[in-house]
C-alpha atoms as a PDB file:
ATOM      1  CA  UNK A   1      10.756  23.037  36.288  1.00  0.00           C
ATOM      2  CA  UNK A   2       8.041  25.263  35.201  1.00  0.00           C
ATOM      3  CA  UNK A   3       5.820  23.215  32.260  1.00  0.00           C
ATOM      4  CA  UNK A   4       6.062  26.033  29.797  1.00  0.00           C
ATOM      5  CA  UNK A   5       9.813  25.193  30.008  1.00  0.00           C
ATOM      6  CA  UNK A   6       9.580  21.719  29.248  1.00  0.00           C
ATOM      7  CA  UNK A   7       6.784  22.504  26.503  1.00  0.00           C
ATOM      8  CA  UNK A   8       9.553  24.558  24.663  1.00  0.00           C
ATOM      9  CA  UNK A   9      12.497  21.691  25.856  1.00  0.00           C
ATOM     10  CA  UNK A  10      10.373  19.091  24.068  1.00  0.00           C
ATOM     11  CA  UNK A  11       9.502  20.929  21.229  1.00  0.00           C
ATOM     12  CA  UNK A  12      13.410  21.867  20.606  1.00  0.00           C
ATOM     13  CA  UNK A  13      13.878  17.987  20.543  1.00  0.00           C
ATOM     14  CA  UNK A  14      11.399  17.744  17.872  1.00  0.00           C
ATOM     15  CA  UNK A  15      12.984  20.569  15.725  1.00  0.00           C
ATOM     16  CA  UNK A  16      16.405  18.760  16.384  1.00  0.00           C
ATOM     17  CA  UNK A  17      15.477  15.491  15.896  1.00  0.00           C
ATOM     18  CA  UNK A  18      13.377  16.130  12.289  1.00  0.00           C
ATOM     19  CA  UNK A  19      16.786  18.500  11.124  1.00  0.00           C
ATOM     20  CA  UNK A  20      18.832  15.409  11.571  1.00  0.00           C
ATOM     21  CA  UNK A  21      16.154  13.373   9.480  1.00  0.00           C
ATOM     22  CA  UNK A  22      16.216  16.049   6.914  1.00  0.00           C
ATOM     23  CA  UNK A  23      20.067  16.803   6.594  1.00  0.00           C
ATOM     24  CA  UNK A  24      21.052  13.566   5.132  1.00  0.00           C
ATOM     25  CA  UNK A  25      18.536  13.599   2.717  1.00  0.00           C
ATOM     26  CA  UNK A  26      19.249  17.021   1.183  1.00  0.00           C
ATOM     27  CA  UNK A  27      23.307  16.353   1.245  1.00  0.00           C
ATOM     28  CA  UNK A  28      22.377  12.989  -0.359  1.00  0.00           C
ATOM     29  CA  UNK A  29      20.241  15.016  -3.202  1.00  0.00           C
ATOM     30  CA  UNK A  30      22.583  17.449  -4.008  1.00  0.00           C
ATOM     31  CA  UNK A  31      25.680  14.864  -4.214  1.00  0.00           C
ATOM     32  CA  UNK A  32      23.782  12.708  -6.765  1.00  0.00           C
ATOM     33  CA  UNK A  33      22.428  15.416  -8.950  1.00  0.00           C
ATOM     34  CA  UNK A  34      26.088  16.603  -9.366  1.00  0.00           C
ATOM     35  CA  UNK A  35      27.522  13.149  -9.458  1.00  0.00           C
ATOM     36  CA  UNK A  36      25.028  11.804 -12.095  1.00  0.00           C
ATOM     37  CA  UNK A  37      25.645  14.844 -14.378  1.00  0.00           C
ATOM     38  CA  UNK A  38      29.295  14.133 -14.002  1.00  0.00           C
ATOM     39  CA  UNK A  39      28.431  10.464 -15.480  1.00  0.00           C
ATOM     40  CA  UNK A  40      26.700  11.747 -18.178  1.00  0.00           C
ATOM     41  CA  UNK A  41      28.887  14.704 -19.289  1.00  0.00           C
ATOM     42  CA  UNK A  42      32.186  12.620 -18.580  1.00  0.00           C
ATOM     43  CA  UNK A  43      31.327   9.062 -18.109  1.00  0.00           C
ATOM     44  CA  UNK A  44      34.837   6.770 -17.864  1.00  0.00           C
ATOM     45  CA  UNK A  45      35.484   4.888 -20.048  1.00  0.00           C
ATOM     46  CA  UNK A  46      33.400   1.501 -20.874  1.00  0.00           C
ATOM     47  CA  UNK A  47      30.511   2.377 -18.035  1.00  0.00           C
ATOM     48  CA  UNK A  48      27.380   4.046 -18.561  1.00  0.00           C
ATOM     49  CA  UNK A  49      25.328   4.866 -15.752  1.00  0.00           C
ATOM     50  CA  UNK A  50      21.672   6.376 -15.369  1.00  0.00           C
ATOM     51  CA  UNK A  51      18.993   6.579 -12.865  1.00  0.00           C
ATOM     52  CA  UNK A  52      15.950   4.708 -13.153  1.00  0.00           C
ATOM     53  CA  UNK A  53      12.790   5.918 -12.815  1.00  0.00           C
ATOM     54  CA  UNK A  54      13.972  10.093 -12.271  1.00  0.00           C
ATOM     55  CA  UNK A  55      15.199   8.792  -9.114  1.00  0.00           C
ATOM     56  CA  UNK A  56      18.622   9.788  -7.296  1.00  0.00           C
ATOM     57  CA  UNK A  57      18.694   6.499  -5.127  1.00  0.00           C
ATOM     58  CA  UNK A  58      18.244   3.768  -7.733  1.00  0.00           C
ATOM     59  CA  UNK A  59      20.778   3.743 -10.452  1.00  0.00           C
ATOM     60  CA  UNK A  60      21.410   1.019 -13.464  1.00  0.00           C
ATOM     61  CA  UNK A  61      24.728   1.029 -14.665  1.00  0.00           C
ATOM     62  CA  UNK A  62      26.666  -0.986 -17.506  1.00  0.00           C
ATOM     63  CA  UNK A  63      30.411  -2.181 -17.441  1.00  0.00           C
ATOM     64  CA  UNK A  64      31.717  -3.548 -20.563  1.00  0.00           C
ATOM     65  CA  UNK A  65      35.076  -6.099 -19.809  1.00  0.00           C
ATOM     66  CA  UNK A  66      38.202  -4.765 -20.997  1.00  0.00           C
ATOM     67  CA  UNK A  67      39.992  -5.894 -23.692  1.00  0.00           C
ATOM     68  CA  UNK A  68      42.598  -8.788 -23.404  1.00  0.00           C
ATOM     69  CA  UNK A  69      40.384 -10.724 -20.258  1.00  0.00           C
ATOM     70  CA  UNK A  70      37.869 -13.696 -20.745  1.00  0.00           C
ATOM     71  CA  UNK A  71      35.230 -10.963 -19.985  1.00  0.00           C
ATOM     72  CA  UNK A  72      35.673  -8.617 -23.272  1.00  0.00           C
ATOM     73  CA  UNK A  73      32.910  -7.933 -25.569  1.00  0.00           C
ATOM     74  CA  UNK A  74      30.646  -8.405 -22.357  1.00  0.00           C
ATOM     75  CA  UNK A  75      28.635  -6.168 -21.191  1.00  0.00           C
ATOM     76  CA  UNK A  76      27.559  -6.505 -17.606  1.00  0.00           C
ATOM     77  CA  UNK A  77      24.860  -4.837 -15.946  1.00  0.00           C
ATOM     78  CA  UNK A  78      25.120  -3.704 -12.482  1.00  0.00           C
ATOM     79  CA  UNK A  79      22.334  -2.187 -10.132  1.00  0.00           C
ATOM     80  CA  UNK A  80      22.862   0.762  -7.660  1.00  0.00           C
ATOM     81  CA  UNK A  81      21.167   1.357  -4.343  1.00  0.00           C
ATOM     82  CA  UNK A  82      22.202   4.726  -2.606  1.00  0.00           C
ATOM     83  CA  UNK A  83      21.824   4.905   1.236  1.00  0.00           C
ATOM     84  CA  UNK A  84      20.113   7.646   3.186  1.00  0.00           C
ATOM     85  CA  UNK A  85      23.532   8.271   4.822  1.00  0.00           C
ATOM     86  CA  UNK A  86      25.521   9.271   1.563  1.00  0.00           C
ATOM     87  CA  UNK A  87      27.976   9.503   0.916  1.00  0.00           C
ATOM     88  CA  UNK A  88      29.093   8.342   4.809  1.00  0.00           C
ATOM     89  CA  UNK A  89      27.543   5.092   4.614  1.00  0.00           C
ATOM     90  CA  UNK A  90      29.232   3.168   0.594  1.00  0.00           C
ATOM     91  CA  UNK A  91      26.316   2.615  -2.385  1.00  0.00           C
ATOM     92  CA  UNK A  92      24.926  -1.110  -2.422  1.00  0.00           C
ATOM     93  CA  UNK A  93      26.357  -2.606  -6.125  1.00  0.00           C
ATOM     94  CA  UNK A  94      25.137  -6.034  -7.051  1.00  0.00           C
ATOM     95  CA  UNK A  95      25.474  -7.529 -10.333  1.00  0.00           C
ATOM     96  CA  UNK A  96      22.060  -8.503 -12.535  1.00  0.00           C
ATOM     97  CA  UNK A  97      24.035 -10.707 -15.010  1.00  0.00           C
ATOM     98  CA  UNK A  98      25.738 -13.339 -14.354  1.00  0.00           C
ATOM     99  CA  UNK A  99      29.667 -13.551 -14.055  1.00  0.00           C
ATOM    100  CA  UNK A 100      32.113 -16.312 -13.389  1.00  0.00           C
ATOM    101  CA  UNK A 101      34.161 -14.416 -10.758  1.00  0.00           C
ATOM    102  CA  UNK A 102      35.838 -15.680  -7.575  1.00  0.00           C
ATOM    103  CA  UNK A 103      34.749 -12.294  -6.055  1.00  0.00           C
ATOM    104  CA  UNK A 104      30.966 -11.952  -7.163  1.00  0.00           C
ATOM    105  CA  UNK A 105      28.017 -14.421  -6.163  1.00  0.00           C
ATOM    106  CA  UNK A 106      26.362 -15.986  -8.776  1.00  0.00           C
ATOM    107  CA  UNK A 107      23.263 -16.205  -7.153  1.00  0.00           C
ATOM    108  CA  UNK A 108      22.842 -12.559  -5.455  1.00  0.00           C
ATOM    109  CA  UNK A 109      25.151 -10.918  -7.471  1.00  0.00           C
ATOM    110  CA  UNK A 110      26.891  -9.516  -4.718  1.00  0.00           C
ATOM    111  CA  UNK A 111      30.247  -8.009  -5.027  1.00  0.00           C
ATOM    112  CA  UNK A 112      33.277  -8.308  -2.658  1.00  0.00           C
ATOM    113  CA  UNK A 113      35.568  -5.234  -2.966  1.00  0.00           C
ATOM    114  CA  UNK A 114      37.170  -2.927  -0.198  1.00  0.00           C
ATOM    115  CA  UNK A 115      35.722  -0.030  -1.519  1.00  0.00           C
ATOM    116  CA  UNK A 116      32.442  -1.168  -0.794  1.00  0.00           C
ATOM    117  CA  UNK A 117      33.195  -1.840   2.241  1.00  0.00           C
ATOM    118  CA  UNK A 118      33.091   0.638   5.671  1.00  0.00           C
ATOM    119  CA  UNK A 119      36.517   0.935   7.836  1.00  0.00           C
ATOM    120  CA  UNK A 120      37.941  -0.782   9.219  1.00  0.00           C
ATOM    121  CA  UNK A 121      37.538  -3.596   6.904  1.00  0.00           C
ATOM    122  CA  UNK A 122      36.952  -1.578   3.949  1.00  0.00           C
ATOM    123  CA  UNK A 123      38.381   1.237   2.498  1.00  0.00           C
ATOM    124  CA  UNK A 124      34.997   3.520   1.637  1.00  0.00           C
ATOM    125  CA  UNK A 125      35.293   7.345   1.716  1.00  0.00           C
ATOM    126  CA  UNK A 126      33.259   9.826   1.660  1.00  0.00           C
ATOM    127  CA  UNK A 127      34.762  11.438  -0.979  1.00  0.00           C
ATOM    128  CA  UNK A 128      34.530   8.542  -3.178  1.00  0.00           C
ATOM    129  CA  UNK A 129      31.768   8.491  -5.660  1.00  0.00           C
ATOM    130  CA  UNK A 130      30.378   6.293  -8.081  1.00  0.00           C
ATOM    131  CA  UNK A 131      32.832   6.783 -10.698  1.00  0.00           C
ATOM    132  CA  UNK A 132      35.230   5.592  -8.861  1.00  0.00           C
ATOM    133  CA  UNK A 133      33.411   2.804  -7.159  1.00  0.00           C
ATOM    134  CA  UNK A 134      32.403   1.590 -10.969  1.00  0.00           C
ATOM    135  CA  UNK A 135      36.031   1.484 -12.516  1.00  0.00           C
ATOM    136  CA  UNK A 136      37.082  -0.716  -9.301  1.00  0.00           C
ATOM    137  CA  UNK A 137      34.648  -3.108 -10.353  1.00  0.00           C
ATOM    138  CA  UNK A 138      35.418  -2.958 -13.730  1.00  0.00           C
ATOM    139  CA  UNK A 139      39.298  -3.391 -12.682  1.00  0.00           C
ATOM    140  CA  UNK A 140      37.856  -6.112 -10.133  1.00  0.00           C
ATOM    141  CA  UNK A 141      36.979  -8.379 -13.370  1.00  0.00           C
ATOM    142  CA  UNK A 142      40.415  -7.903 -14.517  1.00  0.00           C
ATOM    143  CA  UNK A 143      42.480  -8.420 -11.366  1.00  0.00           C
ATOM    144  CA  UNK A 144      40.176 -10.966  -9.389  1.00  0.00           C
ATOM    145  CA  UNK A 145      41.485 -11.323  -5.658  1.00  0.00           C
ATOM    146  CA  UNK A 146      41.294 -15.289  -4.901  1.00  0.00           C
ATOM    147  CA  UNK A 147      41.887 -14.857  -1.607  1.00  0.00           C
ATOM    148  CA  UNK A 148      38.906 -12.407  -0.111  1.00  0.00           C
ATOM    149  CA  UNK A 149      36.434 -14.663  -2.303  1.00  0.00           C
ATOM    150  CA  UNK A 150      32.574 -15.148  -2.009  1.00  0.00           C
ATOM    151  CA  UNK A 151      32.669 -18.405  -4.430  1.00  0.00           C
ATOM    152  CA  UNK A 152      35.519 -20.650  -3.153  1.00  0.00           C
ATOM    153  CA  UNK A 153      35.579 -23.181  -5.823  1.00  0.00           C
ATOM    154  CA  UNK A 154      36.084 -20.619  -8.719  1.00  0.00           C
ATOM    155  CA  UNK A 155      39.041 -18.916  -6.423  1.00  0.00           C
ATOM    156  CA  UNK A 156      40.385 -22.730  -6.149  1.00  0.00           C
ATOM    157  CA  UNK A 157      40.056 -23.063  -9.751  1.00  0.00           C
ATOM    158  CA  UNK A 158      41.686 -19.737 -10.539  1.00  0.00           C
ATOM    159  CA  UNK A 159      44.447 -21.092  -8.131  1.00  0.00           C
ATOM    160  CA  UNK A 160      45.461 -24.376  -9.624  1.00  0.00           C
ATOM    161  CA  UNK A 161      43.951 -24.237 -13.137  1.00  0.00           C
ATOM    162  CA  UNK A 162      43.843 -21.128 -14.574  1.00  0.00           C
ATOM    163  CA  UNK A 163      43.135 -22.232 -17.769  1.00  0.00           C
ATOM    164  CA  UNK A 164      39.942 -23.808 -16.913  1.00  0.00           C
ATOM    165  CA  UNK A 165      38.926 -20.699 -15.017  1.00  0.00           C
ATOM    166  CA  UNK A 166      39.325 -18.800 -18.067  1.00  0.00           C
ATOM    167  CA  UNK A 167      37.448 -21.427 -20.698  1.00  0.00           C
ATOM    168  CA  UNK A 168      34.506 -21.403 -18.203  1.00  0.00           C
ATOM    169  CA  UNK A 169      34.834 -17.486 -17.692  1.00  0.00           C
ATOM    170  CA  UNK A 170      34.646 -17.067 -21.601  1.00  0.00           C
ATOM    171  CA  UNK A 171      31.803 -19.334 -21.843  1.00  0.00           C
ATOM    172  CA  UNK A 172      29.308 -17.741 -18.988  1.00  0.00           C
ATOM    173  CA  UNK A 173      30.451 -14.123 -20.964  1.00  0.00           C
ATOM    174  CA  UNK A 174      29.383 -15.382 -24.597  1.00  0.00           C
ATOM    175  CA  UNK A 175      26.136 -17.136 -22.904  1.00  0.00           C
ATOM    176  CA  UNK A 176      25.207 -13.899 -20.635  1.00  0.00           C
ATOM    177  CA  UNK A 177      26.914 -11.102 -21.122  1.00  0.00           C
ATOM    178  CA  UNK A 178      27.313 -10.858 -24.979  1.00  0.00           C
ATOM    179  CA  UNK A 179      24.082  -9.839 -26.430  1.00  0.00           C
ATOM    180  CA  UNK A 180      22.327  -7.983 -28.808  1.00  0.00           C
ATOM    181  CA  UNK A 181      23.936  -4.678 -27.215  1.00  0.00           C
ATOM    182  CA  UNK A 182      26.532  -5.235 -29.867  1.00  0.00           C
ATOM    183  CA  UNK A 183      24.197  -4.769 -32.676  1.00  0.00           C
ATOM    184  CA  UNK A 184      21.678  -1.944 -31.283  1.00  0.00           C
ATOM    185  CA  UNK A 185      23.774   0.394 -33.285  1.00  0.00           C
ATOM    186  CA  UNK A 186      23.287  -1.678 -37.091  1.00  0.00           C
ATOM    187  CA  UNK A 187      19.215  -2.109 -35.788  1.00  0.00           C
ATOM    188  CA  UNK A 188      19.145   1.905 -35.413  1.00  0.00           C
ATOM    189  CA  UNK A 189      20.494   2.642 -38.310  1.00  0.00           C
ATOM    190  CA  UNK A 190      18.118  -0.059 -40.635  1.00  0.00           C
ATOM    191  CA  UNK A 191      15.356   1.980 -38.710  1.00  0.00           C
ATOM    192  CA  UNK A 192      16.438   4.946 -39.859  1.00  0.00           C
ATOM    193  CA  UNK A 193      16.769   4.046 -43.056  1.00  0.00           C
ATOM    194  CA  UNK A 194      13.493   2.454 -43.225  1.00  0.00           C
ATOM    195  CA  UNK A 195      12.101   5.683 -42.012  1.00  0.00           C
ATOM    196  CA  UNK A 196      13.479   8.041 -44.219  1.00  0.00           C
ATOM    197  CA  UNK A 197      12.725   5.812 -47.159  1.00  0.00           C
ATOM    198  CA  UNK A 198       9.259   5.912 -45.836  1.00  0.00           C
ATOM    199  CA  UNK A 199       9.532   9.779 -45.812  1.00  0.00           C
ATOM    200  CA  UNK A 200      11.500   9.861 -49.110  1.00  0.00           C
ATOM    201  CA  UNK A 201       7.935   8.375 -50.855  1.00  0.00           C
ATOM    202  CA  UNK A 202       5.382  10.592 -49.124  1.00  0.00           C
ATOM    203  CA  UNK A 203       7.788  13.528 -50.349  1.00  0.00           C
ATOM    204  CA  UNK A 204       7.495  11.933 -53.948  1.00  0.00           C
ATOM    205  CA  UNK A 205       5.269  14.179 -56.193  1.00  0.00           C
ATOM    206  CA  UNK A 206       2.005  11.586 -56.686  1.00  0.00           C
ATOM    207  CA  UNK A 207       1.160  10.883 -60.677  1.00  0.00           C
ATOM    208  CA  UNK A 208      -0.888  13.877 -61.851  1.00  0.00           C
ATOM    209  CA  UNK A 209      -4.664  12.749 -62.281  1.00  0.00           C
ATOM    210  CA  UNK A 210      -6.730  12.049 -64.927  1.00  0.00           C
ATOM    211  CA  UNK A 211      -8.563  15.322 -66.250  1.00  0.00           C
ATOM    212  CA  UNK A 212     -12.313  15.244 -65.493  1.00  0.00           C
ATOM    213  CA  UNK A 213     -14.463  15.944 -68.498  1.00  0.00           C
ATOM    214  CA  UNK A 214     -15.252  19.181 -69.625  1.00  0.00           C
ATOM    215  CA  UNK A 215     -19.105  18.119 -69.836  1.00  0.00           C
ATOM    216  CA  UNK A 216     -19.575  16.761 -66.360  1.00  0.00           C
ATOM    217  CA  UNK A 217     -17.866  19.590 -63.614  1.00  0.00           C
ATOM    218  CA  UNK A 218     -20.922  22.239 -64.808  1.00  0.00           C
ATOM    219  CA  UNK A 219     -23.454  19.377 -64.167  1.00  0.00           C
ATOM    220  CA  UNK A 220     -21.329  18.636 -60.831  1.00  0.00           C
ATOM    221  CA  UNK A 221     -21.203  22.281 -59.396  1.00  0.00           C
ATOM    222  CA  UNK A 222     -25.065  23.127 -60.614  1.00  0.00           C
ATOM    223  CA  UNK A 223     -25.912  20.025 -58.086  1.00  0.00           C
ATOM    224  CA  UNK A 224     -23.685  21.088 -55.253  1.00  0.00           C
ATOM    225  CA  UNK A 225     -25.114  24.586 -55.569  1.00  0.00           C
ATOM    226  CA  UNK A 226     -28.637  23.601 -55.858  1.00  0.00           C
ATOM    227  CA  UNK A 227     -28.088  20.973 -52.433  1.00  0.00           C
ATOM    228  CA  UNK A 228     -27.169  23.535 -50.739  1.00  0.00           C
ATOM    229  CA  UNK A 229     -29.499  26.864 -51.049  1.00  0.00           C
ATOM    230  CA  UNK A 230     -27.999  30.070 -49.088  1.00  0.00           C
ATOM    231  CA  UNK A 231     -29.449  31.150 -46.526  1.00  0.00           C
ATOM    232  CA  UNK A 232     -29.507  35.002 -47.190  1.00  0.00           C
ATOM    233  CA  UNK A 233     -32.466  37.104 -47.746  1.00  0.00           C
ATOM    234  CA  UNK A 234     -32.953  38.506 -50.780  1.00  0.00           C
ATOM    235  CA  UNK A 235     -33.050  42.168 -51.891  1.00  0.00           C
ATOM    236  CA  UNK A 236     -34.506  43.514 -55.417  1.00  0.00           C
ATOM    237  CA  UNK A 237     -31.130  43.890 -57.501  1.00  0.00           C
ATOM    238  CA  UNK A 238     -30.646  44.382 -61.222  1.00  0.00           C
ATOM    239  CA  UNK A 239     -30.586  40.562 -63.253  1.00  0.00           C
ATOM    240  CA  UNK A 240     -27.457  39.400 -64.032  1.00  0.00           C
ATOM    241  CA  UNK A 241     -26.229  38.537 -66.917  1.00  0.00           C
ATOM    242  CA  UNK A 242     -26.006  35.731 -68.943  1.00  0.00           C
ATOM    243  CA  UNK A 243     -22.884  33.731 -68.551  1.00  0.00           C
ATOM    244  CA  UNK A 244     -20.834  33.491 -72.286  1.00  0.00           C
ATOM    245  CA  UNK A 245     -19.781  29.946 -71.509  1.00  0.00           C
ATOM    246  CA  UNK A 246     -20.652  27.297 -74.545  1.00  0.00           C
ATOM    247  CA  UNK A 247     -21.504  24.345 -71.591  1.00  0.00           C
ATOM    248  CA  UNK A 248     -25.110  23.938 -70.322  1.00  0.00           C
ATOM    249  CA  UNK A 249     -25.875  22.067 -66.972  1.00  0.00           C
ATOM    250  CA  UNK A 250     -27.994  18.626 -67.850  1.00  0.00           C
ATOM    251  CA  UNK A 251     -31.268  17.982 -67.656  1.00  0.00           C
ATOM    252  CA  UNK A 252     -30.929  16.402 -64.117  1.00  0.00           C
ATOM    253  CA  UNK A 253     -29.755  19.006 -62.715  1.00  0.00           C
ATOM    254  CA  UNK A 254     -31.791  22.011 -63.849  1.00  0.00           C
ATOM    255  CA  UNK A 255     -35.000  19.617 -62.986  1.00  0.00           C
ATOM    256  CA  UNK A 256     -33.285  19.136 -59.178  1.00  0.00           C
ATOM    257  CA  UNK A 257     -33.064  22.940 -59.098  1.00  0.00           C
ATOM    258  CA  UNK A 258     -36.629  23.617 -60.295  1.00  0.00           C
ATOM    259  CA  UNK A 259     -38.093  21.210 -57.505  1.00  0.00           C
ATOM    260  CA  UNK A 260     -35.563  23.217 -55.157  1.00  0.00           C
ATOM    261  CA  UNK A 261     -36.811  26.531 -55.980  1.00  0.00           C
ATOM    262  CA  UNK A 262     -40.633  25.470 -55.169  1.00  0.00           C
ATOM    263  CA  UNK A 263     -39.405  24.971 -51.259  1.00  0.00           C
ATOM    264  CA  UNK A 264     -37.046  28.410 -51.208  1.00  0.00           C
ATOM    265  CA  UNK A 265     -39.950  30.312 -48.593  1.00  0.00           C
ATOM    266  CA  UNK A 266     -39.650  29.549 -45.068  1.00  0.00           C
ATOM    267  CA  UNK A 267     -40.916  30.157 -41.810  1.00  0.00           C
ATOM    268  CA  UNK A 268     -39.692  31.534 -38.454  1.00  0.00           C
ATOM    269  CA  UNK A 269     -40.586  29.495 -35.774  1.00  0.00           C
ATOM    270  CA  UNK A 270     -40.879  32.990 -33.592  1.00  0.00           C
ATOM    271  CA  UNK A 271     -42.795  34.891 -35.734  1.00  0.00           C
ATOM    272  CA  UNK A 272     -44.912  34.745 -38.742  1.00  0.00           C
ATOM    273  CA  UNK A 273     -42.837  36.433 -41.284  1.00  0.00           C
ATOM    274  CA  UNK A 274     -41.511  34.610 -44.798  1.00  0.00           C
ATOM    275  CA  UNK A 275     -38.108  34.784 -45.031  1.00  0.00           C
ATOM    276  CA  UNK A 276     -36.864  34.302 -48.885  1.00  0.00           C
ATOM    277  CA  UNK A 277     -33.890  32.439 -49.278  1.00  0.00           C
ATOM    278  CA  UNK A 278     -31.747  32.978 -52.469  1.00  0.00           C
ATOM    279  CA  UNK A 279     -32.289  30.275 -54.913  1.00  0.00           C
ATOM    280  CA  UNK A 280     -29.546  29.206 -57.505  1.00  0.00           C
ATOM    281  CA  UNK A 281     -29.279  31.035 -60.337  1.00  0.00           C
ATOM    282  CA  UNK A 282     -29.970  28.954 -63.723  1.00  0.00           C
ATOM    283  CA  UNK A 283     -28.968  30.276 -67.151  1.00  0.00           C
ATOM    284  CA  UNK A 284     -31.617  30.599 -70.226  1.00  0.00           C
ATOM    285  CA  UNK A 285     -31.013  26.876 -72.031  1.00  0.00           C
ATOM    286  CA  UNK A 286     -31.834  25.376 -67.937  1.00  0.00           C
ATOM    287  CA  UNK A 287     -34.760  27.110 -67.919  1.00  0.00           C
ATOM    288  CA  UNK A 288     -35.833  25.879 -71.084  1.00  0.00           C
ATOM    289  CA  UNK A 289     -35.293  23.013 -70.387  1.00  0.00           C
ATOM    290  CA  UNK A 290     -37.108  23.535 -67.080  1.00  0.00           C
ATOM    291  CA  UNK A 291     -40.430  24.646 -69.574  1.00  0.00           C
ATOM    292  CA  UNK A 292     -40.164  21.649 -71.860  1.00  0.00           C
ATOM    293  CA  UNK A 293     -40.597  19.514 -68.682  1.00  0.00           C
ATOM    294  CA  UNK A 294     -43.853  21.363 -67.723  1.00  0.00           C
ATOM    295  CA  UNK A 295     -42.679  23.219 -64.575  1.00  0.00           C
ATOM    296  CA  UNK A 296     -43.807  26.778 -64.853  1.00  0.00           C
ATOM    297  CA  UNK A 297     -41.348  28.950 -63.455  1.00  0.00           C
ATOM    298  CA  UNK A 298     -42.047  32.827 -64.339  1.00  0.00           C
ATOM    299  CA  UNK A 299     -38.682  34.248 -66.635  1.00  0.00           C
ATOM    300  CA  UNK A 300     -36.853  36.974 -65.373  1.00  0.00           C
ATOM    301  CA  UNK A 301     -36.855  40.243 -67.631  1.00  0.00           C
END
């Protein structure tokens, strides 16, 4: 054969061959993104199931016991594992708390149920999904099958004493599966409470202040206005007038302002030119008082 054909021959087997690697993947994407909105929008009922992380192929799910077995009021959690091949090859369940169950190991957590397992021993499909795999485990807790067990002396005990298997199944429910889960709900809603009281006092219109005295804000604003000149030039304008108000500024201030308005020129550091800055303006009693302190300061006609 000529080596351009087996160039292209070999280069078909790659195409193939990456396809194949690609096609489960992207059937495996799409059936989880439809089956975990399924979960969410209709979950069944006692099981809630989300994926960890954002991921499609790890999953966390949550199967309370039904009423009327030693498992109610427990809520057991469960961890998913989805295969490349799904939904031809089953999801991998195991259980992260602990159950007294002739079909689950205590130590792994592994389950034994047919639909987990592949024909011809099992009885997986691919159009099963995870709903359906996680209401036969929650009907495996209420129907345990003694004789396909993975713990053999809990499947003898649920043989001859079934009493005793259900006392011990009670107990390792109240000491692993029952707790706090019960009383998230209460816990929210003190939270909430707490928070909306919290909000309920910052709402709360605060105690009006104190008035400041009538005497002090002039002496307060004549300081603020004489710390901080303006920086515009000044151009020749008419005087302004007296202000009518009864309060004069005090003697601290219209002293600050005098020793202010001795340091109003300055410099460019480009050129040589004054600039004149605008210094505060003072009424007739500060400058008065500016003369009885024995700073000159030329009046304005």
């Amino acid at each position: 054969m000529k080596p351009e054909l087996l160039q292209f021959l070999f280069s078909l087997q790659q195409v193939c061959e990456n396809f194949k690697r690609m096609m489960p993947n992207s059937i495996r994407t799409m059936r989880m993104a439809k089956e975990i909105q399924d979960l969410t929008k209709n979950p069944p009922h006692g099981i809630t199931c989300w994926p960890k992380n954002d991921r499609n192929d790890l999953l966390e799910a949550i199967v309370q016991g039904s009423e009327g077995t030693p498992y109610a009021n427990g809520n057991f959690r469960i961890d998913i594992v989805i295969p490349e091949r799904y939904p031809m090859d089953p999801p991998q369940l195991k259980f992260l708390t602990k159950v007294y169950h002739p079909n689950i190991d205590n130590a792994t957590g592994l389950i034994c149920l047919d639909v987990l397992k592949m024909p011809p021993h099992g009885r997986w499909r691919p159009v099963n999904n995870l709903s359906l795999t996680l209401t036969a485990v929650q009907q495996l807790l209420s129907d345990p099958n003694p004789h396909d067990p993975l713990d053999s002396a809990i499947a003898q005990e649920y043989i001859a004493n079934r009493t005793l298997f259900l006392e011990n199944a009670k107990k390792w429910t109240k000491l692993y599966a029952v707790d706090d889960s019960s009383a998230r709900p209460s816990k929210r809603k003190s939270m909430d409470e707490e928070i909306c009281e919290d909000a309920a006092k910052r709402l709360r219109p605060s105690s009006p202040s104190k008035p400041s005295n009538s005497e002090e804000s002039p002496s307060k604003d004549s300081s603020v206005a004489c710390a901080q000149p303006s920086n515009k030039i000044i151009r020749p304008s008419s005087p302004s007038k007296p202000s009518n108000s009864e309060e004069s500024p005090s003697k601290d201030s219209a002293v600050a302002c005098a020793q202010l308005s001795n340091k109003i020129m300055l410099k460019r550091k480009d050129d040589n030119e004054p600039v004149f800055h605008e210094a505060p303006k003072r009424s007739r009693k500060s400058r008065s008082l500016v003369r009885s302190e024995g700073d000159s300061i030329p009046e304005k006609q």
